[in-house]
C-alpha atoms as a PDB file:
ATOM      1  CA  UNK A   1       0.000   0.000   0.000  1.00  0.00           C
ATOM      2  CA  UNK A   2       0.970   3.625  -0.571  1.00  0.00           C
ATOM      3  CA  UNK A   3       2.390   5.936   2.104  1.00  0.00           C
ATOM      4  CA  UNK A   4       0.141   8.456   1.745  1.00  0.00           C
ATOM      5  CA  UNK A   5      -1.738  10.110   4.904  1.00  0.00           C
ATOM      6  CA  UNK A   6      -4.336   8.289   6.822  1.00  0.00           C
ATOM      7  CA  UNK A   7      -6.982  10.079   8.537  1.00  0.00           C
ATOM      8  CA  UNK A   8      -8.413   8.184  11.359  1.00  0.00           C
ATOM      9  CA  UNK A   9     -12.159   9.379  13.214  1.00  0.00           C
ATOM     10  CA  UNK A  10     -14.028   8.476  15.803  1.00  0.00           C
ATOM     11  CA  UNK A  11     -16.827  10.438  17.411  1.00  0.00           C
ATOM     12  CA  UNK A  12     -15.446  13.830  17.131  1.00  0.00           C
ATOM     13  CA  UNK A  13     -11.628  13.258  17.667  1.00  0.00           C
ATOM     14  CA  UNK A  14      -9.475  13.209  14.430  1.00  0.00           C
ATOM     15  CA  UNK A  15      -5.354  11.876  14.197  1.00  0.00           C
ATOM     16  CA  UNK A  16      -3.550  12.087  10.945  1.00  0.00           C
ATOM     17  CA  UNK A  17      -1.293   9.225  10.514  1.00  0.00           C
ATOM     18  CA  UNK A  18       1.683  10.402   8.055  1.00  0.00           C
ATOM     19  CA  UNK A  19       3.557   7.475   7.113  1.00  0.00           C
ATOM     20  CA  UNK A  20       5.760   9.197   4.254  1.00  0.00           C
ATOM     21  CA  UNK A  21       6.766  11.738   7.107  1.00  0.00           C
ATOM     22  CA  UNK A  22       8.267   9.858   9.621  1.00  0.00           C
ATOM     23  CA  UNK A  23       5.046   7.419  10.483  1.00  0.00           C
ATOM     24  CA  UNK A  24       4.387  10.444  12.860  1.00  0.00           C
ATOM     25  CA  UNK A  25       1.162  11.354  14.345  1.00  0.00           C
ATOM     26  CA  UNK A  26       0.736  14.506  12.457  1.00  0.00           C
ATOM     27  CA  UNK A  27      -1.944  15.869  14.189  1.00  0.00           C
ATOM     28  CA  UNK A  28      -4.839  15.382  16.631  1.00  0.00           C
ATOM     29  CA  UNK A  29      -8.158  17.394  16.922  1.00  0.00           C
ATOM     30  CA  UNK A  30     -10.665  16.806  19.407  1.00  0.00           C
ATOM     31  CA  UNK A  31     -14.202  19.366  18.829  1.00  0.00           C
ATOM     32  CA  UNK A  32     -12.173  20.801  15.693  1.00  0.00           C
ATOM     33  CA  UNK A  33      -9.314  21.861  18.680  1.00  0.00           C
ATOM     34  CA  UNK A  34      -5.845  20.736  17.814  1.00  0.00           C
ATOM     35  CA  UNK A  35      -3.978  19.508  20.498  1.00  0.00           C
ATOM     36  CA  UNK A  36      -0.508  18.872  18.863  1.00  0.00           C
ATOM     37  CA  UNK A  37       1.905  22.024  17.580  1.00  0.00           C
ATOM     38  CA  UNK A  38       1.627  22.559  13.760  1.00  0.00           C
ATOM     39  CA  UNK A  39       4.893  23.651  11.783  1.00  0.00           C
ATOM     40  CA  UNK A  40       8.564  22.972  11.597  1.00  0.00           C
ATOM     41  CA  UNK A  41       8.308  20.717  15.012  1.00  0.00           C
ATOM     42  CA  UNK A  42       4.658  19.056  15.194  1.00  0.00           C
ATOM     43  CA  UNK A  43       3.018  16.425  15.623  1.00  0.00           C
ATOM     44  CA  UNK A  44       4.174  13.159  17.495  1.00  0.00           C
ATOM     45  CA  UNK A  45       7.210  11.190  15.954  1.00  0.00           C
ATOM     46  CA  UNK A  46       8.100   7.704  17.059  1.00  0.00           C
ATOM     47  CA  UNK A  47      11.576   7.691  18.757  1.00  0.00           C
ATOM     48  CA  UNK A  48      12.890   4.100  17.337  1.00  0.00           C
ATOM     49  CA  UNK A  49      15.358   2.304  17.489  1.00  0.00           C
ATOM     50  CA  UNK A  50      17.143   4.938  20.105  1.00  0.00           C
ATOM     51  CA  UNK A  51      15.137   7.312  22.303  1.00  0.00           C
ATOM     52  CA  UNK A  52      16.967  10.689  22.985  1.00  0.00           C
ATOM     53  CA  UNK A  53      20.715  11.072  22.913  1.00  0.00           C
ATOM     54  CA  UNK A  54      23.047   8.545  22.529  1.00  0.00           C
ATOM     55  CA  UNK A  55      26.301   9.345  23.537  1.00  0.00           C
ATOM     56  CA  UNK A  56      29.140  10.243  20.900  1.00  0.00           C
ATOM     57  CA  UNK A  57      26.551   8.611  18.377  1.00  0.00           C
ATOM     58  CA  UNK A  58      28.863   5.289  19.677  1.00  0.00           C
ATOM     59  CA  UNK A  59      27.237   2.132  20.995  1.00  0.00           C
ATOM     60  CA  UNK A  60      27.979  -1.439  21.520  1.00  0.00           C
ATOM     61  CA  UNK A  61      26.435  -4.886  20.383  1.00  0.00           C
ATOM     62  CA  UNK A  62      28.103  -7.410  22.748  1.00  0.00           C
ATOM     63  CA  UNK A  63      31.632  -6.542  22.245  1.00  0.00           C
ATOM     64  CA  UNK A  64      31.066  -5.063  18.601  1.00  0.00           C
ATOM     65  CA  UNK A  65      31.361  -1.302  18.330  1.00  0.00           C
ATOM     66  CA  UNK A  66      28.344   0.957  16.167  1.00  0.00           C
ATOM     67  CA  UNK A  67      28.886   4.495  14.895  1.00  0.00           C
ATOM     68  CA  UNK A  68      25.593   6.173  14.380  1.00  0.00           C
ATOM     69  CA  UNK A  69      25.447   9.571  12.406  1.00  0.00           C
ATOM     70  CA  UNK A  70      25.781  12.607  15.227  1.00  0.00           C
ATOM     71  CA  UNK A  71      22.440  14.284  13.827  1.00  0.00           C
ATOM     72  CA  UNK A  72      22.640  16.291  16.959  1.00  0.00           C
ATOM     73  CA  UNK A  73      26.699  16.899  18.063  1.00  0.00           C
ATOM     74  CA  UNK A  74      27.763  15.407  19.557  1.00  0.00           C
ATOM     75  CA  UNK A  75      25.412  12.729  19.669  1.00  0.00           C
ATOM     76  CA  UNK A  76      22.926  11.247  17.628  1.00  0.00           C
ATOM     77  CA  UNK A  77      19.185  11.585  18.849  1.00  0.00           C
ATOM     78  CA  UNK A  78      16.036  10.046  18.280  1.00  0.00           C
ATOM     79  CA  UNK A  79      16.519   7.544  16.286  1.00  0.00           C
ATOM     80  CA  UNK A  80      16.024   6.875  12.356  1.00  0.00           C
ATOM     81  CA  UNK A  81      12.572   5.856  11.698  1.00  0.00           C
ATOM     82  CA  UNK A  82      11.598   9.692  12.443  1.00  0.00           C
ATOM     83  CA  UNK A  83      13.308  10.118   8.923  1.00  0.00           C
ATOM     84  CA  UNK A  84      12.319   7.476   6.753  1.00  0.00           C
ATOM     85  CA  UNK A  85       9.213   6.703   4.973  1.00  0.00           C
ATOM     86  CA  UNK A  86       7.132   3.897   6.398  1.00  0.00           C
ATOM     87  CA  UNK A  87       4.296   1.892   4.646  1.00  0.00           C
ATOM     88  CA  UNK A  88       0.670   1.609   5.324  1.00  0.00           C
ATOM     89  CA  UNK A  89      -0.297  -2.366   6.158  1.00  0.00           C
ATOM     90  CA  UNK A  90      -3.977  -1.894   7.078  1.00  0.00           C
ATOM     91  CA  UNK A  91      -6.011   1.106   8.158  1.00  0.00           C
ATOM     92  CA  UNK A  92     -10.052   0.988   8.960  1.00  0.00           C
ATOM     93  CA  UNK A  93     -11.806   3.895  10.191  1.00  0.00           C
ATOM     94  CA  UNK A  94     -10.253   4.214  13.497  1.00  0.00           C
ATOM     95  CA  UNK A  95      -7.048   2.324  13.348  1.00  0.00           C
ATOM     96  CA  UNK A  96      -3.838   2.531  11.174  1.00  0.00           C
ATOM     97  CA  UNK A  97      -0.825  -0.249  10.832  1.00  0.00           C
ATOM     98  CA  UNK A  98       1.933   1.097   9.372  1.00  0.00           C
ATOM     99  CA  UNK A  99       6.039  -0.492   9.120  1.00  0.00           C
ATOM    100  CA  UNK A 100       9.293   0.545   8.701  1.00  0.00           C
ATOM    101  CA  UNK A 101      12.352  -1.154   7.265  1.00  0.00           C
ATOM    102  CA  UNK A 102      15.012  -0.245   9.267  1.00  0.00           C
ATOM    103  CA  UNK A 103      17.888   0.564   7.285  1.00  0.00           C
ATOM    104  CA  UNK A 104      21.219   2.538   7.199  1.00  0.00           C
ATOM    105  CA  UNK A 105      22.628   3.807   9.126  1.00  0.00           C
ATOM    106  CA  UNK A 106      21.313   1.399  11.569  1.00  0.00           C
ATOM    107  CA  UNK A 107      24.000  -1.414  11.363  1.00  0.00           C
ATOM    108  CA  UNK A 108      21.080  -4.097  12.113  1.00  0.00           C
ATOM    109  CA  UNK A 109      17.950  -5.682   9.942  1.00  0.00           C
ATOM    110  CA  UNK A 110      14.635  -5.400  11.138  1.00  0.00           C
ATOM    111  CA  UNK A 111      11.043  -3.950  10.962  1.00  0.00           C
ATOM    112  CA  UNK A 112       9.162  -1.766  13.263  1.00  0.00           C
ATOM    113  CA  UNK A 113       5.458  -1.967  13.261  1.00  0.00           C
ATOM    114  CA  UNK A 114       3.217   0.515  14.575  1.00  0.00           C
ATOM    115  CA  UNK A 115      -0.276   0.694  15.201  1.00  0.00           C
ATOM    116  CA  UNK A 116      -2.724   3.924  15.890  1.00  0.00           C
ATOM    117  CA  UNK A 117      -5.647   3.513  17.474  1.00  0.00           C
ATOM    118  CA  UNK A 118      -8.427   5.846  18.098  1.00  0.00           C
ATOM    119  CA  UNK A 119     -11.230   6.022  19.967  1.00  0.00           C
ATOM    120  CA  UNK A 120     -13.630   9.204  21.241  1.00  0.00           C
ATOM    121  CA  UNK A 121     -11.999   9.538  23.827  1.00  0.00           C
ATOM    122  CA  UNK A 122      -8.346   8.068  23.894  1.00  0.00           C
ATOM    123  CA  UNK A 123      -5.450   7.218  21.344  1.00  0.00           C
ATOM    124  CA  UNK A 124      -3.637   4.402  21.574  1.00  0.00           C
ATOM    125  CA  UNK A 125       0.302   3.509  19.839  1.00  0.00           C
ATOM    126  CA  UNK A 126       1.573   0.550  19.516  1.00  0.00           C
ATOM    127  CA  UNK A 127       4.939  -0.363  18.690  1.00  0.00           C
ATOM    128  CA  UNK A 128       7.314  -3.152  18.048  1.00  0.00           C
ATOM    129  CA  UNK A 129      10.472  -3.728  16.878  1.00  0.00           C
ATOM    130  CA  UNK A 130      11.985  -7.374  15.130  1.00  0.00           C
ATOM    131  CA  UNK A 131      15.248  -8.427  13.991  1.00  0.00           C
ATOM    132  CA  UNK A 132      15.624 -10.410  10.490  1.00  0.00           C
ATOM    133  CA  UNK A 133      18.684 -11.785  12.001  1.00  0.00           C
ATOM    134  CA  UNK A 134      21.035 -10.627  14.786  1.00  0.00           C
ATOM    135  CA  UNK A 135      19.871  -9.367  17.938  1.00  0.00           C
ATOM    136  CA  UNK A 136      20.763  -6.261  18.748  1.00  0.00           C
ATOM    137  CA  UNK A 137      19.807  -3.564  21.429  1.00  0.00           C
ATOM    138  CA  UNK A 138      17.381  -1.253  21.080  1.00  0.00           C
ATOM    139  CA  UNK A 139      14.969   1.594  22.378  1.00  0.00           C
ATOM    140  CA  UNK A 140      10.983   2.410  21.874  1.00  0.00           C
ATOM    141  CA  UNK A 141       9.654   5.921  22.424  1.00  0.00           C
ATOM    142  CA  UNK A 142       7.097   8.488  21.421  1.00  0.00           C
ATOM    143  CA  UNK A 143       7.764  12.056  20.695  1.00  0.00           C
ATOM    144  CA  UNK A 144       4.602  14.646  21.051  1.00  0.00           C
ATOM    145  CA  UNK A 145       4.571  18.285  20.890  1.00  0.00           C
ATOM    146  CA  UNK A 146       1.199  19.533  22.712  1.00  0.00           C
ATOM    147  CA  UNK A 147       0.445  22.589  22.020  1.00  0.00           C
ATOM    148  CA  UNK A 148       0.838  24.865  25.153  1.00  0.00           C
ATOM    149  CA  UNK A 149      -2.712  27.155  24.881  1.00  0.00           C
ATOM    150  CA  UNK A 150      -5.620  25.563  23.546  1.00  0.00           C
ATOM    151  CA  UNK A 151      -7.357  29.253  23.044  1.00  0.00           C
ATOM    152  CA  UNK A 152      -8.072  29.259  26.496  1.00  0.00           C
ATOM    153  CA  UNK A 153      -6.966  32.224  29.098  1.00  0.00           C
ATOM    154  CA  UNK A 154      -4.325  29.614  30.597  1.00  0.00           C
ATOM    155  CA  UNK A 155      -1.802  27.612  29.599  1.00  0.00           C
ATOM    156  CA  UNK A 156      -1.139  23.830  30.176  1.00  0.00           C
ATOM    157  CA  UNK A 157      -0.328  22.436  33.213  1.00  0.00           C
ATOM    158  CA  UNK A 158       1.850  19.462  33.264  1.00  0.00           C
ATOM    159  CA  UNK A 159       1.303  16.989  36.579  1.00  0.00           C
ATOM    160  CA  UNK A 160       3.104  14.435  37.823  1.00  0.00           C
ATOM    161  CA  UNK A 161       5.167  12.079  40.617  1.00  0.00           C
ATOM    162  CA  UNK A 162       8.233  10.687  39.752  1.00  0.00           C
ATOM    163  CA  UNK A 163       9.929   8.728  42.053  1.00  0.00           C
ATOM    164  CA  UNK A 164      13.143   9.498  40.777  1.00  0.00           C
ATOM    165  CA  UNK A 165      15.084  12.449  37.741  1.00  0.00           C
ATOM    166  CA  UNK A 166      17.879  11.153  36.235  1.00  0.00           C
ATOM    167  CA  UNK A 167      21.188  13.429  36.923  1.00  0.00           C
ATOM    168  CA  UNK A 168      21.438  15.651  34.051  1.00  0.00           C
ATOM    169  CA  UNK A 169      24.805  16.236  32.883  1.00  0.00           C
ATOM    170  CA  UNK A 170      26.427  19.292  30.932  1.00  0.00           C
ATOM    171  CA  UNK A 171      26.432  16.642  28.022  1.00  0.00           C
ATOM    172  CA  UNK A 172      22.220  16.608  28.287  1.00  0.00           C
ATOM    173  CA  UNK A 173      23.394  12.849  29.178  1.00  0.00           C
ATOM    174  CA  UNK A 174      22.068  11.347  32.539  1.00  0.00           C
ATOM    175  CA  UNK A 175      25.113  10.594  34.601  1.00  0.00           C
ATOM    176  CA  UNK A 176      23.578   7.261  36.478  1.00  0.00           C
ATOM    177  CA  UNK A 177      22.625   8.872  39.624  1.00  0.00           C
ATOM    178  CA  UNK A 178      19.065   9.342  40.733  1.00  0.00           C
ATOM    179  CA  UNK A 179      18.180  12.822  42.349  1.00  0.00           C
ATOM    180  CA  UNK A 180      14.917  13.949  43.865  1.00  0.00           C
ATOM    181  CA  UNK A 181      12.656  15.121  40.801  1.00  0.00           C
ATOM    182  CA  UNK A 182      13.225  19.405  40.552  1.00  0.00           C
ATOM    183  CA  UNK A 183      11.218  21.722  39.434  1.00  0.00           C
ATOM    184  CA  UNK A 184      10.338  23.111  35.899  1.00  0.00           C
ATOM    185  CA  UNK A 185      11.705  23.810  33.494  1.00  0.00           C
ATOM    186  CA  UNK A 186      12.565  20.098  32.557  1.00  0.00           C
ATOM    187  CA  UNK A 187      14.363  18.552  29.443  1.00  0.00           C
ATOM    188  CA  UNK A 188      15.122  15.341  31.785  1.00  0.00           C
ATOM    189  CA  UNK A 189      14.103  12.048  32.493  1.00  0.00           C
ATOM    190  CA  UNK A 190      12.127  10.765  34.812  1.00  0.00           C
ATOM    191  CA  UNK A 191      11.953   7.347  36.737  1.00  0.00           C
ATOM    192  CA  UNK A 192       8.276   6.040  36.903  1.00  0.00           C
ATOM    193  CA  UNK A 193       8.313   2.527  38.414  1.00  0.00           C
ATOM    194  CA  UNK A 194       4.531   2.215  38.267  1.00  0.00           C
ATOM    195  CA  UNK A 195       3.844   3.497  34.474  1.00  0.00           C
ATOM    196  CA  UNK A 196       4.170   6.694  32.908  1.00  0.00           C
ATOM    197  CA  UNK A 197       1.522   8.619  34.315  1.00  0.00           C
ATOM    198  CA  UNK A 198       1.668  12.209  33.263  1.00  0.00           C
ATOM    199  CA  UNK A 199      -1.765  14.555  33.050  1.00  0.00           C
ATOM    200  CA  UNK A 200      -1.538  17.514  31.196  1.00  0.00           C
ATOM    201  CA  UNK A 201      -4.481  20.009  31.924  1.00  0.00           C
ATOM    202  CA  UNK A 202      -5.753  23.121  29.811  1.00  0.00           C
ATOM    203  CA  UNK A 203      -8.160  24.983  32.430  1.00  0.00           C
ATOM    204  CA  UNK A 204     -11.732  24.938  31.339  1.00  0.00           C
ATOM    205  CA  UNK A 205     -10.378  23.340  27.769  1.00  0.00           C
ATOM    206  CA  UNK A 206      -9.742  19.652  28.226  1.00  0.00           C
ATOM    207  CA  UNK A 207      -7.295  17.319  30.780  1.00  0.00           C
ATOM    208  CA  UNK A 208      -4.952  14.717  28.810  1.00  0.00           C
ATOM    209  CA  UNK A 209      -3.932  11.927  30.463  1.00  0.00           C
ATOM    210  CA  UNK A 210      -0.133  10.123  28.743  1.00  0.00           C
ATOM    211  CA  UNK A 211       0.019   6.685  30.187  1.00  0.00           C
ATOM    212  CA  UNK A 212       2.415   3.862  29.991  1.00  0.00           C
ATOM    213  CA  UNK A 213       3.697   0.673  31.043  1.00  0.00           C
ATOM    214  CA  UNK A 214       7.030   1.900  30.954  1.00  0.00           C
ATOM    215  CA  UNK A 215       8.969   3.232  33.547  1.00  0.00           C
ATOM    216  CA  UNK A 216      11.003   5.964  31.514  1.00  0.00           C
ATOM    217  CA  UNK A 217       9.199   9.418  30.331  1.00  0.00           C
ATOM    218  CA  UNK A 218      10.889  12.741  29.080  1.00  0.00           C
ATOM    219  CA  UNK A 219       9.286  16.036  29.793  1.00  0.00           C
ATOM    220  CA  UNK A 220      10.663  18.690  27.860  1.00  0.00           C
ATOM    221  CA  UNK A 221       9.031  22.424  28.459  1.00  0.00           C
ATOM    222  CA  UNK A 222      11.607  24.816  27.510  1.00  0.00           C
ATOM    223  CA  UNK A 223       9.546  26.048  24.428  1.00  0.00           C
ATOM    224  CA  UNK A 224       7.210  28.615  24.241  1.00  0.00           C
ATOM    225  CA  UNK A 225       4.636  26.734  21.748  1.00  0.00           C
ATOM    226  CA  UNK A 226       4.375  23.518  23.383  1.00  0.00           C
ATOM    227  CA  UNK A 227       5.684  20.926  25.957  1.00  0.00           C
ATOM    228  CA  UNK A 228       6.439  17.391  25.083  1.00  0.00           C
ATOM    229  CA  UNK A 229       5.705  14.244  27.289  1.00  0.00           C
ATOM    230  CA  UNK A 230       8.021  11.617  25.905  1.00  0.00           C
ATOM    231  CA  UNK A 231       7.059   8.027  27.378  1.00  0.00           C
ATOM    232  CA  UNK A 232       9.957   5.150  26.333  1.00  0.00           C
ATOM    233  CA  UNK A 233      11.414   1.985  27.115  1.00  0.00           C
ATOM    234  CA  UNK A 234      14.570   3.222  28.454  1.00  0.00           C
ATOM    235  CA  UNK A 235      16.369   6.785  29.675  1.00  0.00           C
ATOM    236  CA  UNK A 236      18.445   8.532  27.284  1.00  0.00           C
ATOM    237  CA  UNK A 237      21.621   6.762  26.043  1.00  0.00           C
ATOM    238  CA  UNK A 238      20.294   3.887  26.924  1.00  0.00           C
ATOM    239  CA  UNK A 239      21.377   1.928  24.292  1.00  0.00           C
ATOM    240  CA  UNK A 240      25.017   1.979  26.198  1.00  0.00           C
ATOM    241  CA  UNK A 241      23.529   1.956  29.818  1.00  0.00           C
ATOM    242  CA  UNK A 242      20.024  -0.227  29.931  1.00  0.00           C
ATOM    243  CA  UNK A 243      20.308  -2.057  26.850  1.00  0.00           C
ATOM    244  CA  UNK A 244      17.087  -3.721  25.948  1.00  0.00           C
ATOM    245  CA  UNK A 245      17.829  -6.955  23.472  1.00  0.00           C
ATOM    246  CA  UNK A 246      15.656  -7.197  20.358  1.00  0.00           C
ATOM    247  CA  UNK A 247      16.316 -11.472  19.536  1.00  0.00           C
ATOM    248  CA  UNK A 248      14.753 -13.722  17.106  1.00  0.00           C
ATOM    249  CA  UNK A 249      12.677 -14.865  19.265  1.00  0.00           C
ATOM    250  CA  UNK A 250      11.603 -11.537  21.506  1.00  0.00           C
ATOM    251  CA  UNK A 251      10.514  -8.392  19.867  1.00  0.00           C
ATOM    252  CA  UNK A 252      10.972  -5.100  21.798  1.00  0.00           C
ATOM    253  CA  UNK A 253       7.352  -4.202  22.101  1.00  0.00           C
ATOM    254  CA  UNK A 254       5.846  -0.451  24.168  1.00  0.00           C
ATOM    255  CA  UNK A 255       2.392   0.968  24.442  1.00  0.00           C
ATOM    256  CA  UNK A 256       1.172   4.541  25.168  1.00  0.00           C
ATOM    257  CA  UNK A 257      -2.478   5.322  25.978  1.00  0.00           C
ATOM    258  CA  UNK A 258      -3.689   9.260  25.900  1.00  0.00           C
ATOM    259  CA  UNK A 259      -7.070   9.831  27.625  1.00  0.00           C
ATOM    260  CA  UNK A 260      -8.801  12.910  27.501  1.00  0.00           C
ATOM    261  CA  UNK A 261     -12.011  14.261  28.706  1.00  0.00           C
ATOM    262  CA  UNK A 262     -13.367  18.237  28.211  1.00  0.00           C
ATOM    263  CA  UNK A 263     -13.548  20.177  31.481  1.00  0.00           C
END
């Protein structure tokens, strides 16, 4: 099937599904209101197979050493599926499957899957990673940009308990020790041993809820235009520090859920 964009509706929510453009979410309206920024950063774009920075763009399989390009010096970031096209498997009214090859410069053969789910009230993403041969290590993540004023006379408020931050380094890297979650502004990670659990509220607009099994989530709101609530599989540069094995036999498979109800 083509990669052209998939509209997906159910009650009065709406998600574009872009698979030529990164298999990114590229927008979500709910009454006609669009929740996620439009423009040169928009949408939601899945973080795969890295989440976030990985150091010096340098990682190990085992004892074998990767070079990734540093898209983001001096490390690479997010991953390469954000940049490729992926293909549309099935859509229906409400739900999407779409796949990526994973290619160079990822040194390893596989296929991520996604699926988009909507309902009135929630949207769900799905996503899985396989190998075609070796196993290698890798990370799942999602990367939305809510829009920070929904037309409303406040902006968003971002709630949440962490039981741990990651140590933020000059590098942007965590430097493996835990530290009481600080206050905003945030571009860290956060240790949720319970799920990702992060609400997002617009007063008198609408309250978002991002949920996952995971235990990792991002929260980036240094921008004016939005704040991003980044649920994965693993903290940044992970790939080196909490490796998580894709094998023949065991894909790397995450969920996020986002519920939302008008106030």
């Amino acid at each position: 099937m083509s990669n052209e964009d998939i509209t997906l509706t159910a009650g009065d929510a709406q998600a574009t599904v872009q698979p030529g453009n990164g298999g990114r979410i590229g927008g979500l309206t709910v009454g006609g209101v669009e929740l996620l920024r439009q423009g040169p950063k928009f949408g939601c774009f899945p973080m795969v197979p890295w989440c976030g920075r990985t150091r010096d763009g340098r990682f190990l399989n085992g004892a074998t050493p990767h070079q990734l390009p540093l898209n983001s010096p001096p490390h690479a970031i997010h991953g390469t599926a954000r940049d490729g096209a992926w293909r549309t498997a099935r859509t229906s009214a409400d739900e999407a499957v779409i796949t990526y090859d994973l290619v160079d410069p990822w040194p390893y053969a596989g296929r991520v899957t996604q699926v988009v789910k909507l309902t009135e009230d929630s949207l769900t993403l799905t996503m899985s990673v396989e190998t075609y041969g070796d196993s290698f290590p890798a990370q799942i993540g999602w990367h939305p940009w809510f829009n920070r004023d929904l037309g409303g006379e406040e902006g968003v408020r971002v709630d949440f308990s962490a039981a741990w931050q990651e140590e933020r380094g000059d590098d942007h890297l965590p430097t493996g020790r835990r530290i009481d979650p600080r206050p905003s502004p945030w571009d860290d990670c956060f240790g949720m041993p319970d799920g990702v659990d992060v609400t997002l509220t617009w007063p008198g607009r609408l309250e978002l809820n991002v949920a996952s099994r995971e235990q990792w989530v991002v929260v980036y709101d240094e921008q004016e235009a939005a704040v991003c609530v980044e649920p994965q599989t693993g903290p940044p540069n992970g790939l080196n520090t909490l490796p998580r094995l894709v094998t023949p036999i065991e894909p790397l498979e995450a969920a996020t859920t986002w519920t939302w109800r008008r106030l």
